[in-house]
ModelCIF file with pLDDT and N, C-alpha, C, O atoms, coordinates in Angstrom:
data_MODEL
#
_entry.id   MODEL 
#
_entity.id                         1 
_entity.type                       polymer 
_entity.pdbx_number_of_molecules   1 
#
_entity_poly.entity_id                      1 
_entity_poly.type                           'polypeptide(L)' 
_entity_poly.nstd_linkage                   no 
_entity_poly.nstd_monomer                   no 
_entity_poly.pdbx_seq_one_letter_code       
;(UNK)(UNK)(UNK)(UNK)(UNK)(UNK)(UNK)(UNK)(UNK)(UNK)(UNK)(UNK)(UNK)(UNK)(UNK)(UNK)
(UNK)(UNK)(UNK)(UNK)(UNK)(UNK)(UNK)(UNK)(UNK)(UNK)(UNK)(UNK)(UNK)(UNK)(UNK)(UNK)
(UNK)(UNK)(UNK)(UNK)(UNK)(UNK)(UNK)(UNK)(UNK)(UNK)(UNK)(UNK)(UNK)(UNK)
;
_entity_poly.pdbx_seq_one_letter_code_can   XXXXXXXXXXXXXXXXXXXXXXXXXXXXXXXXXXXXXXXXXXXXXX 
_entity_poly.pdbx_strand_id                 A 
#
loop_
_entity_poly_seq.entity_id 
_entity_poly_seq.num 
_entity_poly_seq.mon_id 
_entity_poly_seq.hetero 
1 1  UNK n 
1 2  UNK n 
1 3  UNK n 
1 4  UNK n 
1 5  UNK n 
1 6  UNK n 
1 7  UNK n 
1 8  UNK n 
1 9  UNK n 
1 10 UNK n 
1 11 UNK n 
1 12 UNK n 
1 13 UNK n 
1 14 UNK n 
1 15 UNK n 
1 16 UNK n 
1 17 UNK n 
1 18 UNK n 
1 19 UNK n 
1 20 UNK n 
1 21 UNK n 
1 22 UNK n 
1 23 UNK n 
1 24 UNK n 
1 25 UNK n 
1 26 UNK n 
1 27 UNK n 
1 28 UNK n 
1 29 UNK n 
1 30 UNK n 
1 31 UNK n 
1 32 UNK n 
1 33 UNK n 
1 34 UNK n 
1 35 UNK n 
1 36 UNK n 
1 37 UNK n 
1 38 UNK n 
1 39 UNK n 
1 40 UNK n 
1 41 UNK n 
1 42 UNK n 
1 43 UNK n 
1 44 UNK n 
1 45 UNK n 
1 46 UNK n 
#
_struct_asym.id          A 
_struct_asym.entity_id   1 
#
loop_
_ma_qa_metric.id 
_ma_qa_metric.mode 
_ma_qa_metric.name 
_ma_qa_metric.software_group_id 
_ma_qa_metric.type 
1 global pLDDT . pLDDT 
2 local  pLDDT . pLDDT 
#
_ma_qa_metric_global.metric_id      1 
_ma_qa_metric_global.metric_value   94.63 
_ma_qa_metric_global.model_id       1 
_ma_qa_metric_global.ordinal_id     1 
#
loop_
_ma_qa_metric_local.label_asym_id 
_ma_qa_metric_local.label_comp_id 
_ma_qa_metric_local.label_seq_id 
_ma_qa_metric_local.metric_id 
_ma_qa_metric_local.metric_value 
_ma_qa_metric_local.model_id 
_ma_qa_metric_local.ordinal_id 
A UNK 1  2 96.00 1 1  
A UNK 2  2 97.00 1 2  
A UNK 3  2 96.00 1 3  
A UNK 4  2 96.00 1 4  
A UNK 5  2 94.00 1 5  
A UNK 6  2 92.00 1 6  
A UNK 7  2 93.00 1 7  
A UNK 8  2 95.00 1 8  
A UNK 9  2 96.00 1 9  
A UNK 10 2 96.00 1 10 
A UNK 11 2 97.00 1 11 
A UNK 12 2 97.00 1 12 
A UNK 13 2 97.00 1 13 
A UNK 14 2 97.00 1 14 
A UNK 15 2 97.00 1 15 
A UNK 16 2 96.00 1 16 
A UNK 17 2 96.00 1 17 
A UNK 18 2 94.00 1 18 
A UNK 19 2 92.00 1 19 
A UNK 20 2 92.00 1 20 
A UNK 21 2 91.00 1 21 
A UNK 22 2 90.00 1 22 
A UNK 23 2 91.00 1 23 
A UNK 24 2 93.00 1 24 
A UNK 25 2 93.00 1 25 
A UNK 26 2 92.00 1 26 
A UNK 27 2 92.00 1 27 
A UNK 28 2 93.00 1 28 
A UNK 29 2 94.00 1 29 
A UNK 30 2 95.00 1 30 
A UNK 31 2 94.00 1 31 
A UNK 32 2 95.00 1 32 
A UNK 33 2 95.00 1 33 
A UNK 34 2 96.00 1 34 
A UNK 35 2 95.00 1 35 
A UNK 36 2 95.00 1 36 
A UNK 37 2 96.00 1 37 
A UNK 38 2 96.00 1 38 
A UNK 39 2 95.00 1 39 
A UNK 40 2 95.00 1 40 
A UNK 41 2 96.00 1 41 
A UNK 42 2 95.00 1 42 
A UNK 43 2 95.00 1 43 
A UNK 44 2 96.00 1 44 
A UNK 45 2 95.00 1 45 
A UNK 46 2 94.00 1 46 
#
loop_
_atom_site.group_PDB 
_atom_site.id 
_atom_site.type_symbol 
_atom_site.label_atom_id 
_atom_site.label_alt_id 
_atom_site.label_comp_id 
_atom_site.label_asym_id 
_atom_site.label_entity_id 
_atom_site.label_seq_id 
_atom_site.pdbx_PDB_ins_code 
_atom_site.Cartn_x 
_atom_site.Cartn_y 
_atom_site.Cartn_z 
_atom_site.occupancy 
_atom_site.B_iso_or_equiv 
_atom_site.pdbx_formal_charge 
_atom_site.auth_seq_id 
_atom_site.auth_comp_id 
_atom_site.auth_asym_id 
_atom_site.auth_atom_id 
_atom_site.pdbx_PDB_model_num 
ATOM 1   N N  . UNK A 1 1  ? -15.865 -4.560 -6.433  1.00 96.00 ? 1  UNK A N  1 
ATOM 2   C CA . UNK A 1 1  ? -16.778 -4.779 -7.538  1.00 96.00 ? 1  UNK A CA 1 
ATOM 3   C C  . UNK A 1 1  ? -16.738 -3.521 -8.408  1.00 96.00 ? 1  UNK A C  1 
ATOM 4   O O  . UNK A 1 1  ? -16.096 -2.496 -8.180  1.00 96.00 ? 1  UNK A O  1 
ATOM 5   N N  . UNK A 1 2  ? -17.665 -3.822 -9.610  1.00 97.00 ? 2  UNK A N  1 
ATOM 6   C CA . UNK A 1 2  ? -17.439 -1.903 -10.093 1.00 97.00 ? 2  UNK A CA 1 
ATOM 7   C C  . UNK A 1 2  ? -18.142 -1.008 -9.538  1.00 97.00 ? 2  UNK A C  1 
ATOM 8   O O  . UNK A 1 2  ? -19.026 -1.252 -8.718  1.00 97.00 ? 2  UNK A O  1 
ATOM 9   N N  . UNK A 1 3  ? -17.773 0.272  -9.984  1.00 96.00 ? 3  UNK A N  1 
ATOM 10  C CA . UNK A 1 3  ? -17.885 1.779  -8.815  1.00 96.00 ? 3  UNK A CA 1 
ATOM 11  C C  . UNK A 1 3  ? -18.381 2.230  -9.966  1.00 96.00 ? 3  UNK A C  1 
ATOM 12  O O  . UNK A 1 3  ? -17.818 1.793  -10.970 1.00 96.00 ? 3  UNK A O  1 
ATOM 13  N N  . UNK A 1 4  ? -19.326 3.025  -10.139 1.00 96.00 ? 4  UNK A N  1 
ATOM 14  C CA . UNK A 1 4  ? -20.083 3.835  -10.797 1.00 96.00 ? 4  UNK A CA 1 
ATOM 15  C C  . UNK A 1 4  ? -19.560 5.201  -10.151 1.00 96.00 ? 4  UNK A C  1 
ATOM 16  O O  . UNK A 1 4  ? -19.421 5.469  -8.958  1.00 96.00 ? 4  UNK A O  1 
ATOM 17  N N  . UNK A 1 5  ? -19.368 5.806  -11.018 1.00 94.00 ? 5  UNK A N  1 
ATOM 18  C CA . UNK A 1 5  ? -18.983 7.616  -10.693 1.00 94.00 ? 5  UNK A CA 1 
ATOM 19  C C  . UNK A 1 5  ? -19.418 8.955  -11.652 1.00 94.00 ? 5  UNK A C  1 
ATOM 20  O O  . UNK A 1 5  ? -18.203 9.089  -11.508 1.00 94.00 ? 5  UNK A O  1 
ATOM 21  N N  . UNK A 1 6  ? -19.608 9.381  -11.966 1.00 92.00 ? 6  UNK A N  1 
ATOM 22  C CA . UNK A 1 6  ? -19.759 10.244 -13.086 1.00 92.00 ? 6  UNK A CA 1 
ATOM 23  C C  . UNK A 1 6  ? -19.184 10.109 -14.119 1.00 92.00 ? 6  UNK A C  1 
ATOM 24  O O  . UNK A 1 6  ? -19.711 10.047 -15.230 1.00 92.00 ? 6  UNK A O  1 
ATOM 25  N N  . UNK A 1 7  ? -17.980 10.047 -13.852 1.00 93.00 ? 7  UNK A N  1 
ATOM 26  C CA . UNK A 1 7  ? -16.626 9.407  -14.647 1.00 93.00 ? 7  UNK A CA 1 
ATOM 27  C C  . UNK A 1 7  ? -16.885 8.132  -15.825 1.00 93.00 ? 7  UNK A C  1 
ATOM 28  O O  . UNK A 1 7  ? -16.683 8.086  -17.039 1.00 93.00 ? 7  UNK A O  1 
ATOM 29  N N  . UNK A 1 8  ? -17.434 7.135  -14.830 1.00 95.00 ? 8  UNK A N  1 
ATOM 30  C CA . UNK A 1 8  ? -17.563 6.053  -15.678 1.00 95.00 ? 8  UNK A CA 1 
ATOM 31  C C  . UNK A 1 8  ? -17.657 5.158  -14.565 1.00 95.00 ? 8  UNK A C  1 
ATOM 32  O O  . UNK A 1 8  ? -18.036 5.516  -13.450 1.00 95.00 ? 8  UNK A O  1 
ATOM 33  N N  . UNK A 1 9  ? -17.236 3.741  -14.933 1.00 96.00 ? 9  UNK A N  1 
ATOM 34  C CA . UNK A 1 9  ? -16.989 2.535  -14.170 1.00 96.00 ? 9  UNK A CA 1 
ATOM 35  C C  . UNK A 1 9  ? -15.521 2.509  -13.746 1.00 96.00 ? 9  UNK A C  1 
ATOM 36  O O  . UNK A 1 9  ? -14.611 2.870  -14.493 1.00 96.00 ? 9  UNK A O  1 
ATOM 37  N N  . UNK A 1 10 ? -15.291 1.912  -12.091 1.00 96.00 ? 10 UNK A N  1 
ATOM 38  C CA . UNK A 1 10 ? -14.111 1.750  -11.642 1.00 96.00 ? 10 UNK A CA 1 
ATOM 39  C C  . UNK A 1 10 ? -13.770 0.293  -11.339 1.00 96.00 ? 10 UNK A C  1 
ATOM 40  O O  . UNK A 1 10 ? -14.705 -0.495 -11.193 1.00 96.00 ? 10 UNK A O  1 
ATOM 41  N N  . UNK A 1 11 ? -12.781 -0.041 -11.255 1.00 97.00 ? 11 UNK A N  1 
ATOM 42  C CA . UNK A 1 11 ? -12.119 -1.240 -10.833 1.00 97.00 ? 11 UNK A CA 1 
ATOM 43  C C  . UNK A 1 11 ? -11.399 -0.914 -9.965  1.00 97.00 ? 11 UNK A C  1 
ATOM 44  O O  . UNK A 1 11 ? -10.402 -0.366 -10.435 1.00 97.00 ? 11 UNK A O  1 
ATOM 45  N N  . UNK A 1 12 ? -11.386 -0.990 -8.515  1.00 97.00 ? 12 UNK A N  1 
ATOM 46  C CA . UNK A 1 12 ? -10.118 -0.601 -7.650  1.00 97.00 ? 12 UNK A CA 1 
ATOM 47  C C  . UNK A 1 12 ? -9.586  -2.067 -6.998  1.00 97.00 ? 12 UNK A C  1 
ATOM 48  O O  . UNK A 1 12 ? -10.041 -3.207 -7.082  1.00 97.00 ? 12 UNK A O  1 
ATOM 49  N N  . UNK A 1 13 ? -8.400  -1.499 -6.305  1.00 97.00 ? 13 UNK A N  1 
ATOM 50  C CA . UNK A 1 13 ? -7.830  -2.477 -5.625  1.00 97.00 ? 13 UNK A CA 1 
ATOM 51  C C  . UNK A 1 13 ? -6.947  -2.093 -4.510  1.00 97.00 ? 13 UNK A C  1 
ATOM 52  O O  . UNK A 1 13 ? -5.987  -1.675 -5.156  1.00 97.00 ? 13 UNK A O  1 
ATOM 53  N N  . UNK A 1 14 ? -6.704  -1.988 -3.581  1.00 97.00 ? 14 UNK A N  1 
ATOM 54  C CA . UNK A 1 14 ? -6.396  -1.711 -2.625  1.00 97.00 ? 14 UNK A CA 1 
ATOM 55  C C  . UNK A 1 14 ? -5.109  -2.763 -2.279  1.00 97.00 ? 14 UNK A C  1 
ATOM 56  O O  . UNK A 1 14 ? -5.173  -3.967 -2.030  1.00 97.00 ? 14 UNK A O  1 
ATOM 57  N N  . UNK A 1 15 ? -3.699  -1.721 -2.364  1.00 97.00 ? 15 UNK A N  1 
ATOM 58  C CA . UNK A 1 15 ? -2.384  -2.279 -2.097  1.00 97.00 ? 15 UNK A CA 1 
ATOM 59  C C  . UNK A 1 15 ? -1.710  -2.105 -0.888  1.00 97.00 ? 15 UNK A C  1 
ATOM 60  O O  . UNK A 1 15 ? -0.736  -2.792 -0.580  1.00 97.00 ? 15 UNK A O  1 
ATOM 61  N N  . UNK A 1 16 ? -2.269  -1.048 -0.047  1.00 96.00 ? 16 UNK A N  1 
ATOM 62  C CA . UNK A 1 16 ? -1.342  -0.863 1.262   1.00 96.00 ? 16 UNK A CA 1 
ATOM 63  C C  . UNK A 1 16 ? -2.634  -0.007 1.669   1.00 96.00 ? 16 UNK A C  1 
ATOM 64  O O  . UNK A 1 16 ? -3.541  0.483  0.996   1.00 96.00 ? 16 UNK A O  1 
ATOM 65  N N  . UNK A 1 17 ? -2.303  -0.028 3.278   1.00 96.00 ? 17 UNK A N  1 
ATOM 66  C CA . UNK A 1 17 ? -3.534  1.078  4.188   1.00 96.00 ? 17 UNK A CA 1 
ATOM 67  C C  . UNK A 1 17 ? -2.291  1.227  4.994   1.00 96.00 ? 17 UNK A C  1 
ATOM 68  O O  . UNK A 1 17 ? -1.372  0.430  5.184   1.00 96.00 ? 17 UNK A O  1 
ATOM 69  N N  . UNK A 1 18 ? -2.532  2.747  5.529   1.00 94.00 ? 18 UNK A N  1 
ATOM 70  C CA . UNK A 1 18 ? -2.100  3.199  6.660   1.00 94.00 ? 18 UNK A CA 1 
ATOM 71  C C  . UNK A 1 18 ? -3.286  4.020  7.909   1.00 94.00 ? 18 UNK A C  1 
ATOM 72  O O  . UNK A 1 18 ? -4.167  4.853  7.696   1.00 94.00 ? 18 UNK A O  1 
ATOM 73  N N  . UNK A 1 19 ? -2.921  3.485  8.980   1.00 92.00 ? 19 UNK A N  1 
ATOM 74  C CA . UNK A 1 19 ? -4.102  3.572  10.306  1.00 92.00 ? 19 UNK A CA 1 
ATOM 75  C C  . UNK A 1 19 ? -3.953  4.819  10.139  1.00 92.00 ? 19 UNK A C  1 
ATOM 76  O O  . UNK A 1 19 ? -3.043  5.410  9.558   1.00 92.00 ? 19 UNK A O  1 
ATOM 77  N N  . UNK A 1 20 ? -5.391  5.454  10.960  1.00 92.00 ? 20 UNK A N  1 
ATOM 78  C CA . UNK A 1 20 ? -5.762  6.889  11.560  1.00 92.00 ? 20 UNK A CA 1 
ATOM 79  C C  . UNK A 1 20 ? -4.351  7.360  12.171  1.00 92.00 ? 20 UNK A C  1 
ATOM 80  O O  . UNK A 1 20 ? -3.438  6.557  11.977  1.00 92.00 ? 20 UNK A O  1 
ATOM 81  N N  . UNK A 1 21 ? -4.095  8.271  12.720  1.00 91.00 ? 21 UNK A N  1 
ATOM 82  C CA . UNK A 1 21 ? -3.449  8.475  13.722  1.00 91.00 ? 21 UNK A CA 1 
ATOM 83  C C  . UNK A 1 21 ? -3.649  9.522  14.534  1.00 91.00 ? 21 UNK A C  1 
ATOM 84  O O  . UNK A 1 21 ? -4.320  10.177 13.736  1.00 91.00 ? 21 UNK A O  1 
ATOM 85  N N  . UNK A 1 22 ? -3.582  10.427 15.810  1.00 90.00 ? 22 UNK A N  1 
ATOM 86  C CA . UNK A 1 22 ? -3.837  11.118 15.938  1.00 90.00 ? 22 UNK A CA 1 
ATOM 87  C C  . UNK A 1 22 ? -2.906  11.720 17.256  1.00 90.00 ? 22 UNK A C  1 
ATOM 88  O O  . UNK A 1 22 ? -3.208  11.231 18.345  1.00 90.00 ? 22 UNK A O  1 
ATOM 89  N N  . UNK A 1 23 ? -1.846  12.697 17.250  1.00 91.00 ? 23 UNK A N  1 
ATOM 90  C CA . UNK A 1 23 ? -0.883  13.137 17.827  1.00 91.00 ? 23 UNK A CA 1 
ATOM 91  C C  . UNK A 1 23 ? -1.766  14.042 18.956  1.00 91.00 ? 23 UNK A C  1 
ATOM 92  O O  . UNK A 1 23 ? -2.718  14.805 18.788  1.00 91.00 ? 23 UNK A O  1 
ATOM 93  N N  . UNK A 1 24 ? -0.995  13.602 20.252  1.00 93.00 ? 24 UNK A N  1 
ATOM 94  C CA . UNK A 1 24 ? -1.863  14.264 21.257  1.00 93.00 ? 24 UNK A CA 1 
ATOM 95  C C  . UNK A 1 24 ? -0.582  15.428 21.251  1.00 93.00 ? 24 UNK A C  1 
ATOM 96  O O  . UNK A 1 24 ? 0.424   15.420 20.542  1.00 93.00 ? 24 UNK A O  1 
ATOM 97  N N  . UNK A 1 25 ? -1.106  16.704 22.591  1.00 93.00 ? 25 UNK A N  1 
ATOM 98  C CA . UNK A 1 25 ? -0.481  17.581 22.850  1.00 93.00 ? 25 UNK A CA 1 
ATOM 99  C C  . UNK A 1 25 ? 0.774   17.539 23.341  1.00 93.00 ? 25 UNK A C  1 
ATOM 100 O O  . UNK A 1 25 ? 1.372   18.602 23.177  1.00 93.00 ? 25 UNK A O  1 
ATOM 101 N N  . UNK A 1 26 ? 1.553   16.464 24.031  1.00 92.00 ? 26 UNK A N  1 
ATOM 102 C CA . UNK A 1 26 ? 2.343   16.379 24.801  1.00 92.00 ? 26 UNK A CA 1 
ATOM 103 C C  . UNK A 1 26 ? 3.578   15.633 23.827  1.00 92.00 ? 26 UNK A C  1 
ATOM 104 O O  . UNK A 1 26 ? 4.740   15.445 24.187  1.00 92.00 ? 26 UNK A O  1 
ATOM 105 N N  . UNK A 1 27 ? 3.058   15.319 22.683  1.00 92.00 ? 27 UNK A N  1 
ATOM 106 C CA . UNK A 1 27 ? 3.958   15.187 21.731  1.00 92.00 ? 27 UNK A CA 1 
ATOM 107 C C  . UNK A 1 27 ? 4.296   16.664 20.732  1.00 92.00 ? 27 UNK A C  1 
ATOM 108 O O  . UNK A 1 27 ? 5.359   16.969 20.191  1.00 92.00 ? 27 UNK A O  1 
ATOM 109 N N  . UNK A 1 28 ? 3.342   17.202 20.731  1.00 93.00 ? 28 UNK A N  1 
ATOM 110 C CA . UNK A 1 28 ? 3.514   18.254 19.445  1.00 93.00 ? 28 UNK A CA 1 
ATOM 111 C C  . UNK A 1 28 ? 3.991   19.631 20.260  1.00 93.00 ? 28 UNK A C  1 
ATOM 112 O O  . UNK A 1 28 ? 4.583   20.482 19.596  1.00 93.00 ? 28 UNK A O  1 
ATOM 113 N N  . UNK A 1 29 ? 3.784   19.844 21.497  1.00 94.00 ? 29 UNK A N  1 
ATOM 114 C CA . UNK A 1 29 ? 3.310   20.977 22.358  1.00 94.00 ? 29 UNK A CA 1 
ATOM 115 C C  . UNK A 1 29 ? 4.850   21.678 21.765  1.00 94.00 ? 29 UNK A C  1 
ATOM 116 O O  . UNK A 1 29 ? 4.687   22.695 21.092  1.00 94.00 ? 29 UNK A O  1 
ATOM 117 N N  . UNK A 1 30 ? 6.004   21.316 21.919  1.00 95.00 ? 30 UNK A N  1 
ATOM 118 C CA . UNK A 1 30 ? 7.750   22.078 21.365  1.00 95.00 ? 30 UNK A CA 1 
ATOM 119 C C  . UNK A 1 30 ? 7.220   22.866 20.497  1.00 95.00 ? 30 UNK A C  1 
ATOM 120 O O  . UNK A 1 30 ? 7.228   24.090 20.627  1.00 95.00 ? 30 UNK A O  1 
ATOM 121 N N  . UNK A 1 31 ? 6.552   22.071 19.236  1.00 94.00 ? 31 UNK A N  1 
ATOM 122 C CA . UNK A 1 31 ? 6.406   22.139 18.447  1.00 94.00 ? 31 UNK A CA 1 
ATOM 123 C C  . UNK A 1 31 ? 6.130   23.593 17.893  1.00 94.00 ? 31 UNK A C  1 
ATOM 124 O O  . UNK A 1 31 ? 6.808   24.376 17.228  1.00 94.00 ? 31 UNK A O  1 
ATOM 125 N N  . UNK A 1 32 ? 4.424   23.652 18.623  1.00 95.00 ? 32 UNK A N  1 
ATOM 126 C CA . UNK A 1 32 ? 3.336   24.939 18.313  1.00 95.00 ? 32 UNK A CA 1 
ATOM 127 C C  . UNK A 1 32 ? 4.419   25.750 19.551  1.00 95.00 ? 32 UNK A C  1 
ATOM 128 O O  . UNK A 1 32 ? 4.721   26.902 19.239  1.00 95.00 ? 32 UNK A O  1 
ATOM 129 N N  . UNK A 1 33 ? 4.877   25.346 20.605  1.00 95.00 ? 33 UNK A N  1 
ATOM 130 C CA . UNK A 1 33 ? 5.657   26.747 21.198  1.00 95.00 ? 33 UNK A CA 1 
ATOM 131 C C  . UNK A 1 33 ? 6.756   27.093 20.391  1.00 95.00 ? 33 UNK A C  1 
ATOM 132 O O  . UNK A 1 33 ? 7.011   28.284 20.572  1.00 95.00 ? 33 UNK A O  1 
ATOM 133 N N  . UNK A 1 34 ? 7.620   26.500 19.470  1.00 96.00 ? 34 UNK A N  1 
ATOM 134 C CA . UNK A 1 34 ? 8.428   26.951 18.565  1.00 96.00 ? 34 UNK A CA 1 
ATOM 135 C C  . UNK A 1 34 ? 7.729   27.843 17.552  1.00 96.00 ? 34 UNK A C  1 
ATOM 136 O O  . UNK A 1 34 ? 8.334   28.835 17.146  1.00 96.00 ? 34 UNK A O  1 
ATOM 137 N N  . UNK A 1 35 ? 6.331   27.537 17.045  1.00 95.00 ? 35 UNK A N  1 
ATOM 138 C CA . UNK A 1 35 ? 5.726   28.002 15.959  1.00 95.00 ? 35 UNK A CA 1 
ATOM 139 C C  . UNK A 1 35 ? 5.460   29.630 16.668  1.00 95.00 ? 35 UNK A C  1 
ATOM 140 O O  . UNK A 1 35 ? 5.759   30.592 15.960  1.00 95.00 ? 35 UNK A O  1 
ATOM 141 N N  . UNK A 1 36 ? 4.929   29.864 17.984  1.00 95.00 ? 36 UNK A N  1 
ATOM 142 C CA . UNK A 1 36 ? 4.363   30.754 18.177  1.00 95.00 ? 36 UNK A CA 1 
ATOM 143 C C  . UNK A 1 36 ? 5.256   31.881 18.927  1.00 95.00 ? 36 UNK A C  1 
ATOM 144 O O  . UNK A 1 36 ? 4.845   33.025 19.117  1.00 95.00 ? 36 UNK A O  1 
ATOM 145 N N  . UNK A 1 37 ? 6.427   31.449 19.294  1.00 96.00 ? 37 UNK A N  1 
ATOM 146 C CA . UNK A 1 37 ? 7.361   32.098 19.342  1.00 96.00 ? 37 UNK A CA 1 
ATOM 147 C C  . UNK A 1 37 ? 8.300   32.679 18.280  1.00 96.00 ? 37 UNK A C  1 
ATOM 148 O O  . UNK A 1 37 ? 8.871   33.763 18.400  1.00 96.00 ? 37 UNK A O  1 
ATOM 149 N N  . UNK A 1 38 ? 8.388   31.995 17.406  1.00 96.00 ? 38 UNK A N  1 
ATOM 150 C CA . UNK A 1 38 ? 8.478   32.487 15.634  1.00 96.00 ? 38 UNK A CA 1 
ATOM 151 C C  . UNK A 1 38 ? 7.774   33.399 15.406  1.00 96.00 ? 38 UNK A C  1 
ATOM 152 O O  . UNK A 1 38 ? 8.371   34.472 15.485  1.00 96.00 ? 38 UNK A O  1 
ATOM 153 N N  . UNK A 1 39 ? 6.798   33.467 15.163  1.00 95.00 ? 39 UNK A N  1 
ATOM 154 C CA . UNK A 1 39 ? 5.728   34.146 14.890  1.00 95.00 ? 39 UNK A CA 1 
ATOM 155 C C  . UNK A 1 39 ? 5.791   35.799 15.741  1.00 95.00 ? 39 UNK A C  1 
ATOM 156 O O  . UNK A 1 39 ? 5.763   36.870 15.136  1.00 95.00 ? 39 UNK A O  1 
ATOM 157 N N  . UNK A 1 40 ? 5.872   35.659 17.098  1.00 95.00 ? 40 UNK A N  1 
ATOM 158 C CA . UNK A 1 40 ? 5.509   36.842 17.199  1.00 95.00 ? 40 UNK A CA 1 
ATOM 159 C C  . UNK A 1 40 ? 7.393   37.709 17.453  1.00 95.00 ? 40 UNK A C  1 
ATOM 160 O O  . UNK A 1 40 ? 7.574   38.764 18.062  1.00 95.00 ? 40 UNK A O  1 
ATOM 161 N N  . UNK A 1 41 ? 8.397   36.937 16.847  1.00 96.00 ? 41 UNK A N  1 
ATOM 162 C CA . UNK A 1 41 ? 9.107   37.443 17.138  1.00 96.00 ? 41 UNK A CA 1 
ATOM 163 C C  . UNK A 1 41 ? 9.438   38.095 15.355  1.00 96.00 ? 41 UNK A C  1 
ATOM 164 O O  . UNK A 1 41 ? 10.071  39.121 15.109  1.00 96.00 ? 41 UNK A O  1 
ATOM 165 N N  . UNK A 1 42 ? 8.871   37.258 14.426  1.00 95.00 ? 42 UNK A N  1 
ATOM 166 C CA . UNK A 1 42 ? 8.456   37.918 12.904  1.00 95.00 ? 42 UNK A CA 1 
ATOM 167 C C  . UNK A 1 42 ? 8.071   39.137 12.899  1.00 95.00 ? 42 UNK A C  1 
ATOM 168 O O  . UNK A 1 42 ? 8.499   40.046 12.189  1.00 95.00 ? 42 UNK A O  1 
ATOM 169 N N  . UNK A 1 43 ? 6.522   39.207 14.410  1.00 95.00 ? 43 UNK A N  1 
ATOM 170 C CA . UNK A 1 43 ? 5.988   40.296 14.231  1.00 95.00 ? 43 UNK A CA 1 
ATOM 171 C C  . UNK A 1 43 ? 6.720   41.380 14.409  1.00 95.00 ? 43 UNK A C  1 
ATOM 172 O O  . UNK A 1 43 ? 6.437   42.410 13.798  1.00 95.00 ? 43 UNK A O  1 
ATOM 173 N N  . UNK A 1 44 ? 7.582   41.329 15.115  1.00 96.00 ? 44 UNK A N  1 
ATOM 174 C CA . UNK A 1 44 ? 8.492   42.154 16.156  1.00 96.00 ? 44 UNK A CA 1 
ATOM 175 C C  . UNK A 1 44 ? 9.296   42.530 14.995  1.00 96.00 ? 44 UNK A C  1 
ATOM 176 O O  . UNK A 1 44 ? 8.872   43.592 14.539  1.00 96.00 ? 44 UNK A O  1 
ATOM 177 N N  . UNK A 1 45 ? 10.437  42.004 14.247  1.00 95.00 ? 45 UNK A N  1 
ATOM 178 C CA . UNK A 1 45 ? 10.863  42.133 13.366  1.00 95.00 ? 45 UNK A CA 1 
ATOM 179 C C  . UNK A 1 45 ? 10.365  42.911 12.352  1.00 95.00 ? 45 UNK A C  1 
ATOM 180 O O  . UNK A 1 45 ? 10.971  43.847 11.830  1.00 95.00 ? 45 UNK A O  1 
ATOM 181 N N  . UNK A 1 46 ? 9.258   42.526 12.070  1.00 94.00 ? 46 UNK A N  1 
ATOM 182 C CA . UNK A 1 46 ? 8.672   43.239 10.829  1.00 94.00 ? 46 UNK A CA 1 
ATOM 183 C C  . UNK A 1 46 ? 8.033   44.348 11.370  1.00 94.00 ? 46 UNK A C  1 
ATOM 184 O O  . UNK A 1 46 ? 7.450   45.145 10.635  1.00 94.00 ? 46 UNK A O  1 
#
């Protein structure tokens, strides 16, 4: 219906949704140990 905003009046419409998602640890875990091994080997470096 219309949307009142500060703006003005809206008309929306909604063409695609994509779900929540939410990545547990045992997927990402390489990941942040790649990140944090980077990191302190930057420190080292620098």
């Amino acid at each position: 219906d219309l949307v009142r905003t500060r703006f003005g009046f809206h008309l929306i419409k909604v063409n695609d949704i994509t779900a929540p998602k939410e990545q547990q640890l045992e997927e990402v875990q390489d990941q942040l140990a790649q990140e944090m091994l980077r990191k302190r080997k930057a420190r080292e470096m620098a």
